[in-house]
C-alpha atoms as a PDB file:
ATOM      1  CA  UNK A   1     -22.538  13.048  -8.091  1.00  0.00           C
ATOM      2  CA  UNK A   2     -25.685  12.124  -9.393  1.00  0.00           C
ATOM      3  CA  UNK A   3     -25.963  12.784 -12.920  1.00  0.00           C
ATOM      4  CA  UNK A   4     -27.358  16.232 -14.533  1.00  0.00           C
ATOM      5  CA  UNK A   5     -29.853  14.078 -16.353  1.00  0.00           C
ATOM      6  CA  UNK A   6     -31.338  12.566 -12.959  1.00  0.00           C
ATOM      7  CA  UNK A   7     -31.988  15.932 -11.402  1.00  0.00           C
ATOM      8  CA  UNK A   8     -33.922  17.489 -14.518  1.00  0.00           C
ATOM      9  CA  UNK A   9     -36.137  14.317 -14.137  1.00  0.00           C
ATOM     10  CA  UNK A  10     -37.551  16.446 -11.452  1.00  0.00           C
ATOM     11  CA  UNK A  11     -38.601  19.356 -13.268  1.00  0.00           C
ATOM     12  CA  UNK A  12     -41.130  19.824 -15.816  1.00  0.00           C
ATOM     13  CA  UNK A  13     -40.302  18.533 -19.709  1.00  0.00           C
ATOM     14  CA  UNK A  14     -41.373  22.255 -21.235  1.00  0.00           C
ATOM     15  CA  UNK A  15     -38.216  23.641 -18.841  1.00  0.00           C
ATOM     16  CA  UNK A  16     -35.668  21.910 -20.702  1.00  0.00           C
ATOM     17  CA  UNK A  17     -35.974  23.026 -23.968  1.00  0.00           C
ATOM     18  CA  UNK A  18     -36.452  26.866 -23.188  1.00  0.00           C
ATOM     19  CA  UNK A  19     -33.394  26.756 -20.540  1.00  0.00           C
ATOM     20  CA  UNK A  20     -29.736  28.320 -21.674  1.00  0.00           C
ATOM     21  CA  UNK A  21     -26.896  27.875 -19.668  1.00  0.00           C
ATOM     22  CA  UNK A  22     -25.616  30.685 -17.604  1.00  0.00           C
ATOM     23  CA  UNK A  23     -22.160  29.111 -16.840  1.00  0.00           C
ATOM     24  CA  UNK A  24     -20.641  26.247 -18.871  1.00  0.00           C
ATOM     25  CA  UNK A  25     -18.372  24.358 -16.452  1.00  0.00           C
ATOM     26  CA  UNK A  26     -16.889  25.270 -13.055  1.00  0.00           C
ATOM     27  CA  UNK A  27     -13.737  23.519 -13.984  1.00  0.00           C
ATOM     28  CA  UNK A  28     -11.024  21.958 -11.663  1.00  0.00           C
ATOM     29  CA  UNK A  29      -8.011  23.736  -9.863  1.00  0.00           C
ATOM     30  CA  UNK A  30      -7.609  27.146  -8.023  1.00  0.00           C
ATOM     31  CA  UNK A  31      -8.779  30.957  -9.809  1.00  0.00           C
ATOM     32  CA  UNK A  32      -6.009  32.526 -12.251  1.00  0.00           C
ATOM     33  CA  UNK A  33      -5.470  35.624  -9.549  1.00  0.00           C
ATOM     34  CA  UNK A  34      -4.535  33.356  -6.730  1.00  0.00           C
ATOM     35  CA  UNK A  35      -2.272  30.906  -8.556  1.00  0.00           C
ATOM     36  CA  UNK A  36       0.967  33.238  -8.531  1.00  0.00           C
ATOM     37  CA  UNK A  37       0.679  32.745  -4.844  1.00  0.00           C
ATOM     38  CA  UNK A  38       0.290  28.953  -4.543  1.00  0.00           C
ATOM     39  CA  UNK A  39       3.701  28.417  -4.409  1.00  0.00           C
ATOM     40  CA  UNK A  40       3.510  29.899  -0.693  1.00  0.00           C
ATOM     41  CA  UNK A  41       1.075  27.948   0.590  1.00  0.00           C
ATOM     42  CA  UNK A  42       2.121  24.448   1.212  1.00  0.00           C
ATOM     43  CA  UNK A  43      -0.650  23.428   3.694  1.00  0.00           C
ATOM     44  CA  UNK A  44      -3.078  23.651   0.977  1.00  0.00           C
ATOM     45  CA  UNK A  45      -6.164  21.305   2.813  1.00  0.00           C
ATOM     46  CA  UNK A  46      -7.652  18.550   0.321  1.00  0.00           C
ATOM     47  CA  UNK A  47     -10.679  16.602   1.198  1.00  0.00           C
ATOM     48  CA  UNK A  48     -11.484  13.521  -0.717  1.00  0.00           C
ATOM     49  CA  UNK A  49     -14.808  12.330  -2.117  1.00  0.00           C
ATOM     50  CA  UNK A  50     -14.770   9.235  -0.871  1.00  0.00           C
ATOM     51  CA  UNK A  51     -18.358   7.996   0.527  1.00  0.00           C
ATOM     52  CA  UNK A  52     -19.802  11.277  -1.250  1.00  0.00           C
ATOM     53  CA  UNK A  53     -22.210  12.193  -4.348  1.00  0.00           C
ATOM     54  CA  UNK A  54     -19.662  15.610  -5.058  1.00  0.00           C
ATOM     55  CA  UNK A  55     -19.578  17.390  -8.564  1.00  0.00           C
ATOM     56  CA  UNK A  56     -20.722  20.070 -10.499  1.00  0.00           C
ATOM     57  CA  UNK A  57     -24.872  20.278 -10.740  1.00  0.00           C
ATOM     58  CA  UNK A  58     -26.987  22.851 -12.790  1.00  0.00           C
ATOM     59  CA  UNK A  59     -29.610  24.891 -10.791  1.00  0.00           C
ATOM     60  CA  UNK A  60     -32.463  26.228 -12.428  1.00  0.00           C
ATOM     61  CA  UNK A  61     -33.523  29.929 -12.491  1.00  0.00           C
ATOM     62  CA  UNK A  62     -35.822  32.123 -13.826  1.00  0.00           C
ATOM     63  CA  UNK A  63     -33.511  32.711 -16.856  1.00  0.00           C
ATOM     64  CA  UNK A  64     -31.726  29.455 -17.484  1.00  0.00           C
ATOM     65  CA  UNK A  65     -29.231  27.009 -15.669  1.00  0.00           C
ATOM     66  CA  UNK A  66     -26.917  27.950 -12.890  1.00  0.00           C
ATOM     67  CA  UNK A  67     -23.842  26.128 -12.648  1.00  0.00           C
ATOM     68  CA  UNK A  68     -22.812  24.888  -9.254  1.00  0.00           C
ATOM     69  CA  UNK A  69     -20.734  22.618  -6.935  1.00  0.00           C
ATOM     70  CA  UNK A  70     -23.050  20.403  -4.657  1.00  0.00           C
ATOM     71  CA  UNK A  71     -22.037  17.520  -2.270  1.00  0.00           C
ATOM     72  CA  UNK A  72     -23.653  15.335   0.177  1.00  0.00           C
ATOM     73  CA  UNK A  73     -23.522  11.993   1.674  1.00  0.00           C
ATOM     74  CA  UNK A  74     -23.855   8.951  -0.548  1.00  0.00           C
ATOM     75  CA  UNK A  75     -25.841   7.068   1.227  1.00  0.00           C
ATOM     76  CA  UNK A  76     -28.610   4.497   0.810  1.00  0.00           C
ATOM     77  CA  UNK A  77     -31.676   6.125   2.419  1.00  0.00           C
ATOM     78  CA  UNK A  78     -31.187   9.000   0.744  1.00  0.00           C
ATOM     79  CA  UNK A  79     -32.536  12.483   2.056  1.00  0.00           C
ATOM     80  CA  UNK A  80     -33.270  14.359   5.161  1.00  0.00           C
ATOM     81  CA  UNK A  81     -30.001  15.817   5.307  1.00  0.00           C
ATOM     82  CA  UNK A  82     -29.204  19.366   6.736  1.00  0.00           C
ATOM     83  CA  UNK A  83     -28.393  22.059   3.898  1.00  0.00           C
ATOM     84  CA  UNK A  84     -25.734  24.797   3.627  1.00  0.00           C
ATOM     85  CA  UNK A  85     -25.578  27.376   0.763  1.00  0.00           C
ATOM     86  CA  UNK A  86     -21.863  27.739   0.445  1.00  0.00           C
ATOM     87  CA  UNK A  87     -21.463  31.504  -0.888  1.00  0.00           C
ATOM     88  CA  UNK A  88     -18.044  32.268  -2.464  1.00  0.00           C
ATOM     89  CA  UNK A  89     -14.922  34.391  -2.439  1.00  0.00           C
ATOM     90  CA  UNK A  90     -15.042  37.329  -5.157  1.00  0.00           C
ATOM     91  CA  UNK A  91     -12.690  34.448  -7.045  1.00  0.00           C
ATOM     92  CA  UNK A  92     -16.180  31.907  -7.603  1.00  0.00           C
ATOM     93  CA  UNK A  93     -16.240  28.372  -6.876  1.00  0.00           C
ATOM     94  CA  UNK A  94     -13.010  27.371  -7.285  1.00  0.00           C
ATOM     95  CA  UNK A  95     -11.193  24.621  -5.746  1.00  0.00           C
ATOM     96  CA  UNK A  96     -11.193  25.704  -2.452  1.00  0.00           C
ATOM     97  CA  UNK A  97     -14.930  26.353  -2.258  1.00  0.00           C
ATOM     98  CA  UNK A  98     -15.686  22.828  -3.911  1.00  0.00           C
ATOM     99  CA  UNK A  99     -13.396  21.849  -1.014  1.00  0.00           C
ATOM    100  CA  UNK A 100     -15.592  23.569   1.784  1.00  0.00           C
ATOM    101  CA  UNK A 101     -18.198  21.975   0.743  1.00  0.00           C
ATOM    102  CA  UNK A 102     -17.142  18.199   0.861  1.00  0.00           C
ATOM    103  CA  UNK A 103     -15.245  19.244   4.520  1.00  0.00           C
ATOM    104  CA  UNK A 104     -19.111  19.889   5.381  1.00  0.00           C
ATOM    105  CA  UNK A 105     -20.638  16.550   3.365  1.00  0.00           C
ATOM    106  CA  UNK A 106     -18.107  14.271   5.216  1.00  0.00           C
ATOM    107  CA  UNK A 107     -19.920  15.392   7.854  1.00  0.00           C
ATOM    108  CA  UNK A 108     -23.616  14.418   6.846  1.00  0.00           C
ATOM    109  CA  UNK A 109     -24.281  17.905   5.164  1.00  0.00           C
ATOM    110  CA  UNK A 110     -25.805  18.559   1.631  1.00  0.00           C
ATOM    111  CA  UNK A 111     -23.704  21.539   1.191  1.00  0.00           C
ATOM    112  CA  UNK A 112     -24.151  23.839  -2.165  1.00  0.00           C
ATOM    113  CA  UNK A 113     -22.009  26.123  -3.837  1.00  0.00           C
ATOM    114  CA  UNK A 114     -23.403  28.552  -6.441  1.00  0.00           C
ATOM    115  CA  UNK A 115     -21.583  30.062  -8.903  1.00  0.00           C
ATOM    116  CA  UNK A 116     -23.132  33.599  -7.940  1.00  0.00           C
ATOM    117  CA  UNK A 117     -21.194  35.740 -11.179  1.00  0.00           C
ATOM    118  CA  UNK A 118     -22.343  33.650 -14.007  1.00  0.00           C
ATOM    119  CA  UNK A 119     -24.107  36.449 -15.725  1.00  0.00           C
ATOM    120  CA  UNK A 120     -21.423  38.813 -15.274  1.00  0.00           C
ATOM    121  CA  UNK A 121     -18.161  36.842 -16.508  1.00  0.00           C
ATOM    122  CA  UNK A 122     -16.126  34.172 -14.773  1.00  0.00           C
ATOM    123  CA  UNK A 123     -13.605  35.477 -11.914  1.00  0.00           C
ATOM    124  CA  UNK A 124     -12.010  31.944 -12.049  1.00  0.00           C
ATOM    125  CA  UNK A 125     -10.500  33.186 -15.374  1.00  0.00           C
ATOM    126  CA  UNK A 126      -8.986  36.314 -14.545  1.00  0.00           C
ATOM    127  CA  UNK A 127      -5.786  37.476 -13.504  1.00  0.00           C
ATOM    128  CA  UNK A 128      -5.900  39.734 -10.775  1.00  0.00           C
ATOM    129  CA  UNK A 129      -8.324  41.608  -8.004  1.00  0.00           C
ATOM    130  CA  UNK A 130      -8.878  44.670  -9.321  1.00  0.00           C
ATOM    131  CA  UNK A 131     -10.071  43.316 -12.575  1.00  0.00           C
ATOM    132  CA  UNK A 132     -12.523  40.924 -11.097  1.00  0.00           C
ATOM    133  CA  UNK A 133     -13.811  43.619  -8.686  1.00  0.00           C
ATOM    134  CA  UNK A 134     -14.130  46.027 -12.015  1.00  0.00           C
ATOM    135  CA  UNK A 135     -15.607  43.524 -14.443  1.00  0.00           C
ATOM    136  CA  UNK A 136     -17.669  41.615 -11.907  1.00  0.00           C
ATOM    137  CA  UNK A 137     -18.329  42.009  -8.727  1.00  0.00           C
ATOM    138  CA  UNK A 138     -19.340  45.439  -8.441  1.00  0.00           C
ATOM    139  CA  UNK A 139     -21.506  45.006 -11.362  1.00  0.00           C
ATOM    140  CA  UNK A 140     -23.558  41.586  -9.646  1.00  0.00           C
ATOM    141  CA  UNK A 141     -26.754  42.744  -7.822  1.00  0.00           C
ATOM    142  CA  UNK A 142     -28.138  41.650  -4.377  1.00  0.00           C
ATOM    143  CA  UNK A 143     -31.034  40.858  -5.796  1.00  0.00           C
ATOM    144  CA  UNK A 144     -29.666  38.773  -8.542  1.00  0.00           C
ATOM    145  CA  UNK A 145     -27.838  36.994  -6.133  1.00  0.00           C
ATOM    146  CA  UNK A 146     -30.290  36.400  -3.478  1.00  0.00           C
ATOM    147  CA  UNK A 147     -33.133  34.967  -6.247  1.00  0.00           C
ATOM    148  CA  UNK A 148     -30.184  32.524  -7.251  1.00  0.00           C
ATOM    149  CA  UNK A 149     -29.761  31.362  -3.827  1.00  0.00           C
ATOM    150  CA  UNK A 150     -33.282  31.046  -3.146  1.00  0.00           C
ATOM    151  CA  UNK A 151     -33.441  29.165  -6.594  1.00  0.00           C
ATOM    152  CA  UNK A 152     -30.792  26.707  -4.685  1.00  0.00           C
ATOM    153  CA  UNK A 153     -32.742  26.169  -1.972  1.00  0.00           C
ATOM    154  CA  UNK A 154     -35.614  24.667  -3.682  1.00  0.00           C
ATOM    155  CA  UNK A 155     -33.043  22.578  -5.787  1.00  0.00           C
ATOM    156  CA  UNK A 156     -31.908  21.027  -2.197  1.00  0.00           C
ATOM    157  CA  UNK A 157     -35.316  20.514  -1.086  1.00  0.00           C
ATOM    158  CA  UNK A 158     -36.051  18.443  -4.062  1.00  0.00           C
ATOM    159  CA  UNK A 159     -32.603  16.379  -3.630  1.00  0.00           C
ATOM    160  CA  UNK A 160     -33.232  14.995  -0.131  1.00  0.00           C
ATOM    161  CA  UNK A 161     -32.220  18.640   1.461  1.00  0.00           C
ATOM    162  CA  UNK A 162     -33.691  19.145   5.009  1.00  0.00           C
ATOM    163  CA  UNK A 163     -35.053  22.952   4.838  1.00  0.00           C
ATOM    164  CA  UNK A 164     -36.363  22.817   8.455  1.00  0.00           C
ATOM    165  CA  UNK A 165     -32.144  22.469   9.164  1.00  0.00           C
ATOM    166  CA  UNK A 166     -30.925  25.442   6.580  1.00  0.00           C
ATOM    167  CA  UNK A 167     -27.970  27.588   7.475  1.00  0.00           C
ATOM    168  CA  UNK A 168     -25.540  29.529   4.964  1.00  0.00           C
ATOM    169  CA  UNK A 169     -21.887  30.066   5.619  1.00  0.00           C
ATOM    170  CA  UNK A 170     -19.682  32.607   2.745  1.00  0.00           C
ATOM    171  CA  UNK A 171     -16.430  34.383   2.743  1.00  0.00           C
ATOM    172  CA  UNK A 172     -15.426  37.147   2.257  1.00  0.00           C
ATOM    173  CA  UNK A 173     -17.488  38.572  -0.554  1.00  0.00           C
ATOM    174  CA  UNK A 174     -19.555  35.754  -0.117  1.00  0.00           C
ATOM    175  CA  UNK A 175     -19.391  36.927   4.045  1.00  0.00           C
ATOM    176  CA  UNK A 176     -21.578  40.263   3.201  1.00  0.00           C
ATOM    177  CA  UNK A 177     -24.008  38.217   1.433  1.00  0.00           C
ATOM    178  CA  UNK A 178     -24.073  35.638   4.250  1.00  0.00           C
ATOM    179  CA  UNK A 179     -25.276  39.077   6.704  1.00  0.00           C
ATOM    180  CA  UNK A 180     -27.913  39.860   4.224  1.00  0.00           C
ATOM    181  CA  UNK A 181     -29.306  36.505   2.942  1.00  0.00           C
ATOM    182  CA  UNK A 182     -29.720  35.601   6.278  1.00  0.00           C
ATOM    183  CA  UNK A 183     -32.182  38.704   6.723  1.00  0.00           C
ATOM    184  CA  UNK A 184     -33.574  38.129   3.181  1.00  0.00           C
ATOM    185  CA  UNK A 185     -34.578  33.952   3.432  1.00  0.00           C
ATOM    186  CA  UNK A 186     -37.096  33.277   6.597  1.00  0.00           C
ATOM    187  CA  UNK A 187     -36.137  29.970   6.048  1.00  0.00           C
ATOM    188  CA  UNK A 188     -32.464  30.037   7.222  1.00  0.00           C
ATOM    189  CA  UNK A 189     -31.744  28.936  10.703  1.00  0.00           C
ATOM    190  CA  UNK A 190     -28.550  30.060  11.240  1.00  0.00           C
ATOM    191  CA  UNK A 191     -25.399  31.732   9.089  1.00  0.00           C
ATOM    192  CA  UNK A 192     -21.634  31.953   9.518  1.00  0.00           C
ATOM    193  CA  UNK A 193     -20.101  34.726   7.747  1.00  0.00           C
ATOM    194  CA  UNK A 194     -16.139  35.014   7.588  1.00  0.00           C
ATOM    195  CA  UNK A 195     -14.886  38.206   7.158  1.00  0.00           C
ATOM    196  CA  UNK A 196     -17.712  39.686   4.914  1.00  0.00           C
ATOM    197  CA  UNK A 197     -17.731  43.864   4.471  1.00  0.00           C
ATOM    198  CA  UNK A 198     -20.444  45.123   7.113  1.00  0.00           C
ATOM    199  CA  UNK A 199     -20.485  49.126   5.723  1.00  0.00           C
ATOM    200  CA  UNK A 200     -20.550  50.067   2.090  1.00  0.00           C
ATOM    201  CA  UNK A 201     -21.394  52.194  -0.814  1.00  0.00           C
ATOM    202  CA  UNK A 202     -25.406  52.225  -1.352  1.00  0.00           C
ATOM    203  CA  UNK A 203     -25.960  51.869  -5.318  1.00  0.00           C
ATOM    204  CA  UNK A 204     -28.381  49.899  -7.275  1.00  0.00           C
ATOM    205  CA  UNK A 205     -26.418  47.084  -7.232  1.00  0.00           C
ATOM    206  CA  UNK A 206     -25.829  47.472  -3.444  1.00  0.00           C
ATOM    207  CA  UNK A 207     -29.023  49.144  -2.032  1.00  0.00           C
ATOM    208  CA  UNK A 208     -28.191  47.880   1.881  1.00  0.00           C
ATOM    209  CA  UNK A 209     -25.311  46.605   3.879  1.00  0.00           C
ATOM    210  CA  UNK A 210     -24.997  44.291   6.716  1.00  0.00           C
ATOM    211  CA  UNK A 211     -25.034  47.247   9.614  1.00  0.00           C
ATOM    212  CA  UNK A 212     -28.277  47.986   7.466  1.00  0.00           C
ATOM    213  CA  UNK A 213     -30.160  44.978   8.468  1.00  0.00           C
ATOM    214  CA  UNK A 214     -28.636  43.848  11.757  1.00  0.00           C
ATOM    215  CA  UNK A 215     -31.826  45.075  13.655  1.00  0.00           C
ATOM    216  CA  UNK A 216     -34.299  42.630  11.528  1.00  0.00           C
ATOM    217  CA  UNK A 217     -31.959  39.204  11.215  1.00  0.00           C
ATOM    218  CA  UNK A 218     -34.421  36.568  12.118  1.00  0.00           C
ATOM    219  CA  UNK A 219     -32.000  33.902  12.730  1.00  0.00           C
ATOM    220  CA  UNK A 220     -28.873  34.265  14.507  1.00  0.00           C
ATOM    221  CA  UNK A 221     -24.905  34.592  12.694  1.00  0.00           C
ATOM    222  CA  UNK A 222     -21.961  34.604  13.477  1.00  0.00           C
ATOM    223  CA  UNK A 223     -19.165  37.071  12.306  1.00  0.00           C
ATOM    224  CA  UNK A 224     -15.728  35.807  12.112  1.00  0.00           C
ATOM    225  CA  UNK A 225     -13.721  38.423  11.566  1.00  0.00           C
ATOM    226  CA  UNK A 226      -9.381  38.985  11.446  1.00  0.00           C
ATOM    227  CA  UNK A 227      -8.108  42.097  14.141  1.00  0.00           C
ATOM    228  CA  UNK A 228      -5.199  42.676  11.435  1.00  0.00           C
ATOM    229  CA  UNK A 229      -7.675  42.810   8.420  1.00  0.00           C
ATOM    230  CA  UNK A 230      -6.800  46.202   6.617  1.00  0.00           C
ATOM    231  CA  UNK A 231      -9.920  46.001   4.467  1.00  0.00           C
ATOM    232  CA  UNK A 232     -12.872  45.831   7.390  1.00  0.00           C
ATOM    233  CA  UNK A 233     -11.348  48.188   9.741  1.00  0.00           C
ATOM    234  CA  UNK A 234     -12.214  47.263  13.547  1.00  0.00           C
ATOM    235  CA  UNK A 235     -14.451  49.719  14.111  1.00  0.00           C
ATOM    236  CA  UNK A 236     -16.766  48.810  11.655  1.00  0.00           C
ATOM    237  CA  UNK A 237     -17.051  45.443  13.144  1.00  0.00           C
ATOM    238  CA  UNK A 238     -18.067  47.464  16.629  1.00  0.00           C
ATOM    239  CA  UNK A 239     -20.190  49.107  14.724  1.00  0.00           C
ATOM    240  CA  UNK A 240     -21.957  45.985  13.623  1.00  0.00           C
ATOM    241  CA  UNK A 241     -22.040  44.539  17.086  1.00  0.00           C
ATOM    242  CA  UNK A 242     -23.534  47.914  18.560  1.00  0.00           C
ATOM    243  CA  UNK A 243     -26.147  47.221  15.825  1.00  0.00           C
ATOM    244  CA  UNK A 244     -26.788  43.968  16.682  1.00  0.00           C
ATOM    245  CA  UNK A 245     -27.041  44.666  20.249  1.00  0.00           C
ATOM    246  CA  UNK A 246     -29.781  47.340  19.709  1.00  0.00           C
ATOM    247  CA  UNK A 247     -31.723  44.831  17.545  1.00  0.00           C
ATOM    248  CA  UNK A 248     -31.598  42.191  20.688  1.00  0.00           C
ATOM    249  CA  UNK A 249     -30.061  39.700  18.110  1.00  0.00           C
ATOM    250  CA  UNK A 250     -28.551  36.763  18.695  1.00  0.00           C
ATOM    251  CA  UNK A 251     -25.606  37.186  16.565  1.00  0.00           C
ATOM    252  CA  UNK A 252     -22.643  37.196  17.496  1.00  0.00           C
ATOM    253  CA  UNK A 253     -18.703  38.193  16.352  1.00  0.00           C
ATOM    254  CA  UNK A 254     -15.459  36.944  17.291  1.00  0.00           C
ATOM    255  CA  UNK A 255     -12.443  38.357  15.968  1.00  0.00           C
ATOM    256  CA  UNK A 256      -8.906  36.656  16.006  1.00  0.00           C
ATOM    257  CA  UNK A 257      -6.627  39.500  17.149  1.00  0.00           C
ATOM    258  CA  UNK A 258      -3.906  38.289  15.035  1.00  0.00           C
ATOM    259  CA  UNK A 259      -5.369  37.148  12.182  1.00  0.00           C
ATOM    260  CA  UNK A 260      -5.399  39.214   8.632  1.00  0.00           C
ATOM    261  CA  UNK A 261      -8.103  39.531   6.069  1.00  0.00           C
ATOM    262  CA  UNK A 262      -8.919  35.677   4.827  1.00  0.00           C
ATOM    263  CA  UNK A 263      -7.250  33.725   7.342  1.00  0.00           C
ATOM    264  CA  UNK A 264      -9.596  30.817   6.138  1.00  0.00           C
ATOM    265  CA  UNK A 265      -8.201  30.173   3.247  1.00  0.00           C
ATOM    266  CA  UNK A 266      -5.646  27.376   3.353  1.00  0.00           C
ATOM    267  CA  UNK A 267      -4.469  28.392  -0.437  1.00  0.00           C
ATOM    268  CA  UNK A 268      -3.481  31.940   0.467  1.00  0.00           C
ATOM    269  CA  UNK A 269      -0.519  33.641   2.143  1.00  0.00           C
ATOM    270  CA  UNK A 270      -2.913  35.225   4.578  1.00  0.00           C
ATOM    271  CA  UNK A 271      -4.128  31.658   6.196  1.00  0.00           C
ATOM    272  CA  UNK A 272      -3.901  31.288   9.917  1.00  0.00           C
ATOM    273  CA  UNK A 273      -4.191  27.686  10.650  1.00  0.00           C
ATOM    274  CA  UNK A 274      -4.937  27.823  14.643  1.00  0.00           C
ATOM    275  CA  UNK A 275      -7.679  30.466  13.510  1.00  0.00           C
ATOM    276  CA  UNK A 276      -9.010  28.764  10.639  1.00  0.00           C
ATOM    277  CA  UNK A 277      -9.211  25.476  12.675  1.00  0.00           C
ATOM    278  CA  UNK A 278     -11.224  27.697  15.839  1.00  0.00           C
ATOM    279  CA  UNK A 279     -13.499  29.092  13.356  1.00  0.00           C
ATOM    280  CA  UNK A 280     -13.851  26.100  11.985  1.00  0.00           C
ATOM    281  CA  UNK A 281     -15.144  24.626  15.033  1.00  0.00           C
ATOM    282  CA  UNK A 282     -17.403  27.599  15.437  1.00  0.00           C
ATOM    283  CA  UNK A 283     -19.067  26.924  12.606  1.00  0.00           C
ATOM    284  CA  UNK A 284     -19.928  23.761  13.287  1.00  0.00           C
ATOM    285  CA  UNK A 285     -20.924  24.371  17.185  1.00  0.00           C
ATOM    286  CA  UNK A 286     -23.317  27.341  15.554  1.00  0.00           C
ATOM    287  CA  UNK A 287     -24.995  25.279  13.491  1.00  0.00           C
ATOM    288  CA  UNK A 288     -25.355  22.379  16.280  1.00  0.00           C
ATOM    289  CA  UNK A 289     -26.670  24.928  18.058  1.00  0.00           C
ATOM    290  CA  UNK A 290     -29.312  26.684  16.055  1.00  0.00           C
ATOM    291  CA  UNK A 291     -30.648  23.429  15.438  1.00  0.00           C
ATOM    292  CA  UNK A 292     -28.267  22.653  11.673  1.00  0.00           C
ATOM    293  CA  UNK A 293     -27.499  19.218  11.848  1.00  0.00           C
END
C-alpha cells in the first residue's frame, strides 16, 4: 500500500502536528472471540495481494487519525476507480474484513475498511460477544460512525476514488449501518447489507433503525438476510420489506431459507458456502447495476 507518509502529503502541514491517533494498528489474524472456533472452519477463503496497493492507512477526522484497511488496484494510471466503504462485524477489521476488501480490489475496486470502534476500545482484543457488545458496541454512536465514514469518503476521493461510482456493503453490525448510511450519504449509489438488525432499541446512541428510514433511502440496497437467523427474526425482515414497499424503494431482500445468522463468513461455524457464493454474486450484479463499477 502506498505509504502513510504519501497520503498526509495531501493534507495540510498544520494537520499533522495537532492529529492523535485513535487506533494504533489493526494488526494481522482473526478477533480473540472467534479464534476458539477456527478450528471448525477449514474453508477459511484467503485472497492474495498480488497486483494490489492493500494495507493498513490512517483516515483523518475531526479528532485525530482513524485507522483503517484500504485496497485497490496497483496500477499505473492510477485513479478513477469505483469505491466501497467496507463496514465491519461487531469483531472490527479483522482478517476477514481486510479479506473482503482485496476479494473486491482484485476486481478493480478501491474498497475501504474503517475501524468504526476506535474510540471505544478494540473488539479485535476481546474474548467473547457479550463483552464486546457491553464495552463497545452499544456504547458507539450513529453519528460517530457515520462522520467517520463520511471522513472516508473524502480520503477515497483524494486517492484516485470514483465518488460518482460509491456504494457501501457491511455485515452484520456493520449490515444496520449499511441501511442507515445509505439514507444518511446522498452520495452513495447503491448498498449491500448482510444480515444487519432492521428494528431496535431507540437511545442516544441509536436514535433510528433501518425500518425507520426505509421510506427516505435515496439509493437502492439490498438485504441479504439467513431464514434460520435466530437474532433478526423473519418477521422483522417483512416488516422491512412492507416498509420499503410503501416508500416505492428500490431495495430489495433476499433471504436464504436455510441459511443461519452470518452465513458470509467463511471463518465461522455458521458459513454457508452455496449462500455466501449467491450473495456474493448479488453483490456484485447490484452494484453493476446501480451504476458501481
Amino acid at each position: 500500500m502506498t505509504t502513510d507518509a504519501e497520503f498526509d502529503s495531501l493534507l495540510p502541514a498544520a494537520t499533522h502536528n495537532r492529529r492523535e491517533f485513535l487506533a494504533a494498528s489493526l494488526g494481522a489474524g482473526f478477533a480473540l472471540a472467534v479464534q476458539p472456533a477456527l478450528a471448525q472452519t477449514p474453508n477459511i477463503i484467503r485472497t492474495g495481494s498480488e497486483g494490489l496497493d492493500a494495507g493498513e492507512v490512517r483516515i483523518p477526522v475531526s479528532d485525530g487519525e482513524l485507522v483503517a484497511y484500504a485496497a485497490r488496484p496497483a496500477t499505473a494510471a492510477a485513479g478513477g476507480w469505483p469505491t466501497v466503504l467496507v463496514v465491519s462485524e461487531i469483531f472490527g477489521v479483522h482478517e476477514y474484513i481486510q479479506d473482503v476488501c482485496r476479494r473486491l480490489a482484485q476486481l478493480g475496486y478501491l474498497a475501504i475498511a474503517p475501524e468504526l470502534f476506535a474510540r471505544q476500545g478494540d473488539p479485535r482484543s476481546l474474548s467473547s460477544i457479550p463483552e464486546i457488545q457491553a464495552k463497545i458496541t452499544s456504547r458507539t454512536p450513529d453519528a460517530q460512525v457515520f462522520a467517520d465514514l463520511d471522513a472516508c469518503v473524502a480520503w477515497a476521493g483524494r486517492q484516485g476514488g470514483d465518488l460518482q461510482r460509491l456504494a457501501v456493503t457491511g455485515f452484520c453490525w456493520g449490515g444496520r449501518i449499511t441501511w442507515l448510511y445509505a439514507a444518511h450519504n446522498p452520495k452513495i449509489r447503491a448498498g449491500v447489507a448482510w444480515y444487519g438488525r432492521l428494528v431496535g432499541t431507540v437511545n442516544e446512541f441509536t436514535p433510528q433503525h433501518p425500518t425507520d428510514i426505509a421510506g427516505r433511502l435515496p439509493a437502492p440496497v439490498l438485504g441479504l438476510y439467513g431464514g434460520q437467523d435466530a437474532g433478526i427474526p423473519q418477521e422483522t425482515v417483512e416488516q422491512m420489506r412492507q416498509a420499503l414497499g410503501q416508500g416505492r424503494s428500490a431495495s430489495q431482500i433476499h433471504v436464504y431459507p436455510d441459511a443461519p445468522h452470518a452465513f458470509h463468513a467463511d471463518y465461522r461455524p455458521s458459513f454457508r458456502a452455496e449462500a455466501a457464493a449467491d450473495g456474493w454474486q448479488r453483490l456484485l450484479e447490484w452494484l453493476k447495476q446501480h451504476g458501481v463499477r
